[in-house]
PDB file of N, CA and C in Angstrom:
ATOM      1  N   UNK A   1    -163.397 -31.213 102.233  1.00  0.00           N
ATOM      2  CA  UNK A   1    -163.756 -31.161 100.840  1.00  0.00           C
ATOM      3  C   UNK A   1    -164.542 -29.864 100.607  1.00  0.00           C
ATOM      4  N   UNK A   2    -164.365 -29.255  99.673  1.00  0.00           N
ATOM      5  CA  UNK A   2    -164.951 -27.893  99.017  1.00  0.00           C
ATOM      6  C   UNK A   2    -165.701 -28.296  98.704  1.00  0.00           C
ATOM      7  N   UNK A   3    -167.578 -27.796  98.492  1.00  0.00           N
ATOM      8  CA  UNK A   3    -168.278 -28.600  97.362  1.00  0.00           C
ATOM      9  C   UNK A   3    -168.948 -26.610  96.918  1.00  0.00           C
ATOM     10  N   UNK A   4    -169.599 -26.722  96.053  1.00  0.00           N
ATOM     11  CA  UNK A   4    -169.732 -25.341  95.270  1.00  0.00           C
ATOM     12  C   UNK A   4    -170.950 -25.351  96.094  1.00  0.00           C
ATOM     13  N   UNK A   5    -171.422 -23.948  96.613  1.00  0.00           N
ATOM     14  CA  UNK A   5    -172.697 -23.769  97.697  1.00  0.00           C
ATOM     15  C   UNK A   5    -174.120 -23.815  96.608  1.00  0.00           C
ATOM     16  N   UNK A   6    -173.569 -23.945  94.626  1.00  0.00           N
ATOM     17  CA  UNK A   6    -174.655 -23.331  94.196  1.00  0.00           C
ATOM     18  C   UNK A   6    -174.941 -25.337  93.955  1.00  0.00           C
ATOM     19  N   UNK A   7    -174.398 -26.684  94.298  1.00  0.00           N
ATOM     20  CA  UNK A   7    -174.493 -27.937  94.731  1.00  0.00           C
ATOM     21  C   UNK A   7    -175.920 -28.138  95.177  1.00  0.00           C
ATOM     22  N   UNK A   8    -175.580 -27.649  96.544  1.00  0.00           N
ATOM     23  CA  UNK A   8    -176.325 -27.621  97.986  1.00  0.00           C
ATOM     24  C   UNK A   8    -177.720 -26.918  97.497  1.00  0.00           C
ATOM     25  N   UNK A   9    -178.157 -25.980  96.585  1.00  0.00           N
ATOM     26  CA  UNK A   9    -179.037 -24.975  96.185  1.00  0.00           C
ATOM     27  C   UNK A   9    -179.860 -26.537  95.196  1.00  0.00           C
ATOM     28  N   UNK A  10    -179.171 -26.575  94.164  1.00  0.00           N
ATOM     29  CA  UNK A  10    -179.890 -27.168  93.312  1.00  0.00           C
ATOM     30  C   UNK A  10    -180.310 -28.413  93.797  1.00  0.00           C
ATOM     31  N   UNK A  11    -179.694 -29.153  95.077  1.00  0.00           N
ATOM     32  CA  UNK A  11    -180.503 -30.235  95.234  1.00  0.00           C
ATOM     33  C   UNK A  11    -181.855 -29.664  96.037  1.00  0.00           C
ATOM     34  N   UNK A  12    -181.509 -28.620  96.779  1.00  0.00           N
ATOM     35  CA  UNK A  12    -182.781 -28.400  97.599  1.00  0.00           C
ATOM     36  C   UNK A  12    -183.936 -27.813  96.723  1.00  0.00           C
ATOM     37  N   UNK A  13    -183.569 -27.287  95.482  1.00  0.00           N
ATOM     38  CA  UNK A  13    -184.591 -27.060  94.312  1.00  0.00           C
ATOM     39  C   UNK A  13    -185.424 -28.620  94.105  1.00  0.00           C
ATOM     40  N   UNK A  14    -184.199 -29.410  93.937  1.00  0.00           N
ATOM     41  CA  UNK A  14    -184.630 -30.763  93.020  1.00  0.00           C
ATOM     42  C   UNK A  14    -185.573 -31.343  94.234  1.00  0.00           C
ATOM     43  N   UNK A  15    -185.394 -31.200  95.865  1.00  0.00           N
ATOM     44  CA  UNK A  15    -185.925 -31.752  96.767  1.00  0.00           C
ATOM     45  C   UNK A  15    -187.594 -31.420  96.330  1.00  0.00           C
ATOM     46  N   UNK A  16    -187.358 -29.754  96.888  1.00  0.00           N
ATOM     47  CA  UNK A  16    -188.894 -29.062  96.525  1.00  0.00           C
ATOM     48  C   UNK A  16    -189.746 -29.136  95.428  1.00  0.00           C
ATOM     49  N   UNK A  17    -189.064 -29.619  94.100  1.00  0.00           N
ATOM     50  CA  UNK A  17    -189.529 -29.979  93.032  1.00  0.00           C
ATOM     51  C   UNK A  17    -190.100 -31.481  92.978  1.00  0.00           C
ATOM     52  N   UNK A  18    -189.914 -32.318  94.057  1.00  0.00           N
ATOM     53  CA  UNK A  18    -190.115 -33.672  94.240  1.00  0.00           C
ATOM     54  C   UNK A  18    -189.153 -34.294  93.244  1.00  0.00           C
ATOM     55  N   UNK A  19    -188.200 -33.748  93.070  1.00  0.00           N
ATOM     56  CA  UNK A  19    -187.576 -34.982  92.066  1.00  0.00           C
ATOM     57  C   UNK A  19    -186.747 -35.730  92.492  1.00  0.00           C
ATOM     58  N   UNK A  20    -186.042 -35.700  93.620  1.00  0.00           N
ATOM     59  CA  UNK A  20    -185.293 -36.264  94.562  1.00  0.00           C
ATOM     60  C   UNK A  20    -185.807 -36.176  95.782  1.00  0.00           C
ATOM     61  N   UNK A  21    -185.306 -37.327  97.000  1.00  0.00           N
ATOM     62  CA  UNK A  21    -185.603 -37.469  97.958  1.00  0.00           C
ATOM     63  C   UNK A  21    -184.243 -37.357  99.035  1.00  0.00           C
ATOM     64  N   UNK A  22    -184.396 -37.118 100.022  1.00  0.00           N
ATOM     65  CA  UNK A  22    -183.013 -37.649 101.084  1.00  0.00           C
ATOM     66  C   UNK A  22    -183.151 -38.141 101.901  1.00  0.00           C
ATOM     67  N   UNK A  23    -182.416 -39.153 102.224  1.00  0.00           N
ATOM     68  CA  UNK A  23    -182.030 -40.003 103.805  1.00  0.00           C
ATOM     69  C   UNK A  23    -181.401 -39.950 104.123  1.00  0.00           C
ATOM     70  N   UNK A  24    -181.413 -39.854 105.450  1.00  0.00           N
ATOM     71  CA  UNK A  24    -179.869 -39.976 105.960  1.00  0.00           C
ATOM     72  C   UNK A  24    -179.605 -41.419 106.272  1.00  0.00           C
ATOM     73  N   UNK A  25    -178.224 -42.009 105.968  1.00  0.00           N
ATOM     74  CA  UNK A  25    -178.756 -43.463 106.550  1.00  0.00           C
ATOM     75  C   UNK A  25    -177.063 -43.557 106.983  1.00  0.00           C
ATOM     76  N   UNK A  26    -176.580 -44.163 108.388  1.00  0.00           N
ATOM     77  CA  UNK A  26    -175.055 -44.301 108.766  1.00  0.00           C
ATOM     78  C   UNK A  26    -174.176 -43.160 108.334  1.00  0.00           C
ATOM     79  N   UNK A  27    -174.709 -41.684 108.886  1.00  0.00           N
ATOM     80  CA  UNK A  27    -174.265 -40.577 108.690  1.00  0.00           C
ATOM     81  C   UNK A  27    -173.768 -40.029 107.350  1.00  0.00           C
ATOM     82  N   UNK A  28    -174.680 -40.727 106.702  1.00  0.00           N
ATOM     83  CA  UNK A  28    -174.564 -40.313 105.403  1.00  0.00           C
ATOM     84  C   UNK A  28    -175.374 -39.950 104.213  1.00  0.00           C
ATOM     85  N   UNK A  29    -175.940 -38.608 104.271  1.00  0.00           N
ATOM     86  CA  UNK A  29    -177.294 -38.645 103.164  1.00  0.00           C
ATOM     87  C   UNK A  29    -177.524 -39.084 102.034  1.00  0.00           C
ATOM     88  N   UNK A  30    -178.591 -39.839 101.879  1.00  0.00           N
ATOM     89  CA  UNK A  30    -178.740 -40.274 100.267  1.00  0.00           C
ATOM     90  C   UNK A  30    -179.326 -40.179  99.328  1.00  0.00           C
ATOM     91  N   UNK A  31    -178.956 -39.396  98.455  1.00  0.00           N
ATOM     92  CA  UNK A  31    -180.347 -38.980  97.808  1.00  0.00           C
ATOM     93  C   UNK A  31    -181.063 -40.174  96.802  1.00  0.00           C
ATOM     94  N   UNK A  32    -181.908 -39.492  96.557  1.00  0.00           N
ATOM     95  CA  UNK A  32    -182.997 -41.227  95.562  1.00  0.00           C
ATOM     96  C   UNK A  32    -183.743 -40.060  94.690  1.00  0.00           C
ATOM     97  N   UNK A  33    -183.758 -40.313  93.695  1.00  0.00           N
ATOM     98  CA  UNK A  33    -184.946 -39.893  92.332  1.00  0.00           C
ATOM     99  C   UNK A  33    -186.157 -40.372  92.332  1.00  0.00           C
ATOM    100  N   UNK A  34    -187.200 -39.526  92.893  1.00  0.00           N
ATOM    101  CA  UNK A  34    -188.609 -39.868  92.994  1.00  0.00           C
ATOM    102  C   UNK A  34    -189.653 -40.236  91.426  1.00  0.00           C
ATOM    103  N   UNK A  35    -190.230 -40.595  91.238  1.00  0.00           N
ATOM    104  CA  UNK A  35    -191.360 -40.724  90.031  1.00  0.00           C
ATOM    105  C   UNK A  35    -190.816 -39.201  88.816  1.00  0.00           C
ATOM    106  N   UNK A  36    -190.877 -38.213  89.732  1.00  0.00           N
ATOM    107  CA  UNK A  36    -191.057 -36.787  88.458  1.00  0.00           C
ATOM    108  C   UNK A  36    -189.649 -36.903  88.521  1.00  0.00           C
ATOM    109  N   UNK A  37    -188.428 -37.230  89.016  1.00  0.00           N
ATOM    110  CA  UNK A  37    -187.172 -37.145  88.651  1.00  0.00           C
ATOM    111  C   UNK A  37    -186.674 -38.238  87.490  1.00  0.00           C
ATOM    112  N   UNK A  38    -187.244 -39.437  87.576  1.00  0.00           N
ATOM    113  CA  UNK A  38    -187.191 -40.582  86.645  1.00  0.00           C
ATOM    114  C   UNK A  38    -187.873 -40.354  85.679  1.00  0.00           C
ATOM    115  N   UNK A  39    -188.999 -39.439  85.335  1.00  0.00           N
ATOM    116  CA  UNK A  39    -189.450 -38.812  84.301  1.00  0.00           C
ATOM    117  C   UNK A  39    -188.995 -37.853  83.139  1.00  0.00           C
ATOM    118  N   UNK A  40    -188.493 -36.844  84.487  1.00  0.00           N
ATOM    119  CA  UNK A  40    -187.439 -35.876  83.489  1.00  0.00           C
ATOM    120  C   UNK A  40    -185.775 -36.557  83.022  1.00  0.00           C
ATOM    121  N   UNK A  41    -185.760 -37.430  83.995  1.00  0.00           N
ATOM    122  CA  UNK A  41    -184.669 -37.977  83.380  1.00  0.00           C
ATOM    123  C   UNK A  41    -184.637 -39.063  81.714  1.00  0.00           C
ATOM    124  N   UNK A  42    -185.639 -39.710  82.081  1.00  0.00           N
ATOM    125  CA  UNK A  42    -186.007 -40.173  80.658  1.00  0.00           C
ATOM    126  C   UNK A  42    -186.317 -38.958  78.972  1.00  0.00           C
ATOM    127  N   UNK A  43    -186.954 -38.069  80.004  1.00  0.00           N
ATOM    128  CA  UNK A  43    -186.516 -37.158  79.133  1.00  0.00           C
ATOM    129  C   UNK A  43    -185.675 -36.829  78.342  1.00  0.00           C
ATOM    130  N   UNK A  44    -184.524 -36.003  79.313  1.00  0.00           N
ATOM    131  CA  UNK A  44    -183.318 -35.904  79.158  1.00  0.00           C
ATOM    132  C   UNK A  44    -182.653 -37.096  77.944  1.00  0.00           C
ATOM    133  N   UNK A  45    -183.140 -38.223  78.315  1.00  0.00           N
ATOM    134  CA  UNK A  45    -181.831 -39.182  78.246  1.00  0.00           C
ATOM    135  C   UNK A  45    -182.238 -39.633  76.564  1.00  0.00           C
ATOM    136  N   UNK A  46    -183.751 -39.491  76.168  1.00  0.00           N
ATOM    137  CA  UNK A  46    -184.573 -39.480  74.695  1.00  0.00           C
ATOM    138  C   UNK A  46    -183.848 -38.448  73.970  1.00  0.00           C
ATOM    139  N   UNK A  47    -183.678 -37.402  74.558  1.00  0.00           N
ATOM    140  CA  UNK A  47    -183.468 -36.270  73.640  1.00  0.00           C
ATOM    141  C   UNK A  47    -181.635 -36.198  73.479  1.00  0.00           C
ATOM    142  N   UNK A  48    -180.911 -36.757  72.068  1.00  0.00           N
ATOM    143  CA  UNK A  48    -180.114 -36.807  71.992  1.00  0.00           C
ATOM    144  C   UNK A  48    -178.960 -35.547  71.825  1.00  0.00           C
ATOM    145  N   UNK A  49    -179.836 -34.606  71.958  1.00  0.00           N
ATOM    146  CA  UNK A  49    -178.900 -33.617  71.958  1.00  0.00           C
ATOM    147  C   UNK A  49    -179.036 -32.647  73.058  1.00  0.00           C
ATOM    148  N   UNK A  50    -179.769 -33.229  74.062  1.00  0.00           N
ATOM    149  CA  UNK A  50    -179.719 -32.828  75.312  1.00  0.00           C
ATOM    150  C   UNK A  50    -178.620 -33.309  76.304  1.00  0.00           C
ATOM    151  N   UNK A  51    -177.849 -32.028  76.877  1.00  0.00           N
ATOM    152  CA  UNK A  51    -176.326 -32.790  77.631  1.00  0.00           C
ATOM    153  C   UNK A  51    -175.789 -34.227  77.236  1.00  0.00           C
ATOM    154  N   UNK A  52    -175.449 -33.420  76.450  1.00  0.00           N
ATOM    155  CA  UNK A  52    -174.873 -34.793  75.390  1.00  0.00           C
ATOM    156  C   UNK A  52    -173.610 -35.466  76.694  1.00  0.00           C
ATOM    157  N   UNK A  53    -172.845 -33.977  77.271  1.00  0.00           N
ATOM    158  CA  UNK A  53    -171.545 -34.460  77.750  1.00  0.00           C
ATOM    159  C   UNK A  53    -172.075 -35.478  78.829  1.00  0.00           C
ATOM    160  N   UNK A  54    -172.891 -34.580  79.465  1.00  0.00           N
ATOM    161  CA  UNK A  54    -173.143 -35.367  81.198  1.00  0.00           C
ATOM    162  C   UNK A  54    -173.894 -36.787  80.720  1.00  0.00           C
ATOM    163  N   UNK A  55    -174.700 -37.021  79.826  1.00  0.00           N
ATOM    164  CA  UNK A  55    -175.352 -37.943  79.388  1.00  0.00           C
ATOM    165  C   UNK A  55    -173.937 -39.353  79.269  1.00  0.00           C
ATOM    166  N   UNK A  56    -173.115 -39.108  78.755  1.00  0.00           N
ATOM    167  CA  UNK A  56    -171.820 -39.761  78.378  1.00  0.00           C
ATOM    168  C   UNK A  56    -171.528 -40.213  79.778  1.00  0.00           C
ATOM    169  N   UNK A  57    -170.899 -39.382  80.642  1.00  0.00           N
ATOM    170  CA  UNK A  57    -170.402 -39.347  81.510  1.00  0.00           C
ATOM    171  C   UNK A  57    -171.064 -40.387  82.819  1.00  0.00           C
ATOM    172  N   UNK A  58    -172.499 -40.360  82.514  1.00  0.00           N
ATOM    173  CA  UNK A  58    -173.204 -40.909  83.381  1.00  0.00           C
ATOM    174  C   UNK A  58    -173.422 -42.794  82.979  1.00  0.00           C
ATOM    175  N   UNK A  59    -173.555 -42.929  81.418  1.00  0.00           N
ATOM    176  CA  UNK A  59    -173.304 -43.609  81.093  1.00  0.00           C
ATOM    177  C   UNK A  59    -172.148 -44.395  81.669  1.00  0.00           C
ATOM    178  N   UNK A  60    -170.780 -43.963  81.565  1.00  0.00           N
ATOM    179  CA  UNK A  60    -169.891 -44.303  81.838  1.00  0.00           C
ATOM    180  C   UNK A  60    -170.005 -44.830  83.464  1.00  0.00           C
ATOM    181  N   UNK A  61    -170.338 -44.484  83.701  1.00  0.00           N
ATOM    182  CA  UNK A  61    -170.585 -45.263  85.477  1.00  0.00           C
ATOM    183  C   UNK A  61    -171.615 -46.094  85.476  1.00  0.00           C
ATOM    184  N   UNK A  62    -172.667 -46.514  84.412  1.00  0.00           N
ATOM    185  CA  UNK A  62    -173.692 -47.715  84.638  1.00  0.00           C
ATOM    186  C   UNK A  62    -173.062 -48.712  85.302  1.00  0.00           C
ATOM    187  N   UNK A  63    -173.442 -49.002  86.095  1.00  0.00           N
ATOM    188  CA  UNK A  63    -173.565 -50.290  86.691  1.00  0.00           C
ATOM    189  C   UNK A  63    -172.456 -50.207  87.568  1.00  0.00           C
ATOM    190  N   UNK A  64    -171.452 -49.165  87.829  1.00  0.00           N
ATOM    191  CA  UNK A  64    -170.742 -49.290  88.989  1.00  0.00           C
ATOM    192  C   UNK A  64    -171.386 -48.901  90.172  1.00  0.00           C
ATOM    193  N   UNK A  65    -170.293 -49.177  91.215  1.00  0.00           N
ATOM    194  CA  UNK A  65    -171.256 -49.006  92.347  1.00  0.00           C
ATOM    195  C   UNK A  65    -170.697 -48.057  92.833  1.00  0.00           C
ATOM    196  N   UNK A  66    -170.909 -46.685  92.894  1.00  0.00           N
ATOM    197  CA  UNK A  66    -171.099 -45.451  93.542  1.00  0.00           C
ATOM    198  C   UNK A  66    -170.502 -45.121  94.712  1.00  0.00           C
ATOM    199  N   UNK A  67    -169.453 -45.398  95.429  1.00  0.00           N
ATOM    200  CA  UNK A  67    -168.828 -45.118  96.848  1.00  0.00           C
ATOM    201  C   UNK A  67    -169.069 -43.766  97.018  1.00  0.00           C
ATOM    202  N   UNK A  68    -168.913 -43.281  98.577  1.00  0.00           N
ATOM    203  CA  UNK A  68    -168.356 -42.286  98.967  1.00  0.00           C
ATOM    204  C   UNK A  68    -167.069 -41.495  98.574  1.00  0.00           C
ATOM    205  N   UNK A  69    -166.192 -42.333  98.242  1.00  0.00           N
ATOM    206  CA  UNK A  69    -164.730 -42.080  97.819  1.00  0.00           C
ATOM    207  C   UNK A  69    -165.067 -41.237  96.713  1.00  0.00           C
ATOM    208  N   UNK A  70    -166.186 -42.485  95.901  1.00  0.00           N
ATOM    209  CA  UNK A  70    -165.556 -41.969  94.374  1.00  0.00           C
ATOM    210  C   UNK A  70    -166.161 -40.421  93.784  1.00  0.00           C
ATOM    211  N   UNK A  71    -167.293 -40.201  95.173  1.00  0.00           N
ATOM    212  CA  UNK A  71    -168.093 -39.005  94.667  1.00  0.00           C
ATOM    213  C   UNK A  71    -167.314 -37.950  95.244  1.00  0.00           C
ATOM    214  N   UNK A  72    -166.128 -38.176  96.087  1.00  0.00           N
ATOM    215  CA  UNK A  72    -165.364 -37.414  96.370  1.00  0.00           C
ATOM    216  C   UNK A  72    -164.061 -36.915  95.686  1.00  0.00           C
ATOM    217  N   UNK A  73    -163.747 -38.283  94.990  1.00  0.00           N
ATOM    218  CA  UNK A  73    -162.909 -38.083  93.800  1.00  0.00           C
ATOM    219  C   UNK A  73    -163.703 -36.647  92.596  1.00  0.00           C
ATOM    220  N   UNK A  74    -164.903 -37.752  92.396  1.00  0.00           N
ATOM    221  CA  UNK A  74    -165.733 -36.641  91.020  1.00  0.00           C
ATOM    222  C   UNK A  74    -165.847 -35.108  91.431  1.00  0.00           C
ATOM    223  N   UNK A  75    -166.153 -34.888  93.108  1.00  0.00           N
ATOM    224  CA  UNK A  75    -166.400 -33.588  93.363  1.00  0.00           C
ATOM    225  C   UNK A  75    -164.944 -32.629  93.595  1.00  0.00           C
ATOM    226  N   UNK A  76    -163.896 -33.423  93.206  1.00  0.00           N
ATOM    227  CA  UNK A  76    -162.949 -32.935  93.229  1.00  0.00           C
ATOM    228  C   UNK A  76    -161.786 -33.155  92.440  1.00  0.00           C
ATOM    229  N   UNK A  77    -162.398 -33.024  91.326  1.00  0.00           N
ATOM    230  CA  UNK A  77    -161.873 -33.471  90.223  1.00  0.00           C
ATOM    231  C   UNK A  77    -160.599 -32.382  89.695  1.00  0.00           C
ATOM    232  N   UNK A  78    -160.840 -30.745  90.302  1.00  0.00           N
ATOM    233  CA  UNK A  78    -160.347 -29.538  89.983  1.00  0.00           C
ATOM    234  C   UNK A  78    -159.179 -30.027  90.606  1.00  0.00           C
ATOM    235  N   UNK A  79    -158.497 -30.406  91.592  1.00  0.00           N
ATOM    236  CA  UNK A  79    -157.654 -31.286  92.145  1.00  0.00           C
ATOM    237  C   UNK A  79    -156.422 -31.811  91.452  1.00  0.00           C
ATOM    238  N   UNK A  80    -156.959 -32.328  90.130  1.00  0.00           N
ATOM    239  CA  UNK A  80    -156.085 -33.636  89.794  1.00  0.00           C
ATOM    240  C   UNK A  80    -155.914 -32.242  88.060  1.00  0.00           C
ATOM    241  N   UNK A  81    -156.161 -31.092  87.775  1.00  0.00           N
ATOM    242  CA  UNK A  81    -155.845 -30.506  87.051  1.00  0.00           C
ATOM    243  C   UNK A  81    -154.313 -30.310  86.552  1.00  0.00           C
TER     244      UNK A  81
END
């Protein structure tokens, strides 16, 4: 799988910023949204004309449950063009 190297950058921003966390857990890292990430995200999510698209989009996956597959599907979405 290709993933874009500027991916890999912004989580290690979001790491150093405390807004996310990682584990590795059954060879597989996971990230988790710490206190200041659930903050700015409420943010985000108040302000209705803030990423309106990704806001949608994220919506759209409430309450599913998140596989490996499917984040491989999403990260390769250029694929199915």
């Amino acid at each position: 799988m290709r993933i874009d190297p500027s991916l890999n950058r912004a989580i290690e921003y979001a790491i150093a910023e405390k807004l996310i966390s990682a584990h590795v857990r059954s060879e597989t890292c996971v990230l988790q949204l710490e206190p200041g990430g659930l903050a700015l995200a409420s943010q985000i999510i108040a302000d209705t004309d803030c990423m309106v698209e990704e806001q949608a989009f994220a919506e759209a996956l409430r309450g599913q449950r998140v596989t490996n597959d499917r984040v491989e599907q999403l990260l390769n979405w250029e694929a199915t063009l």
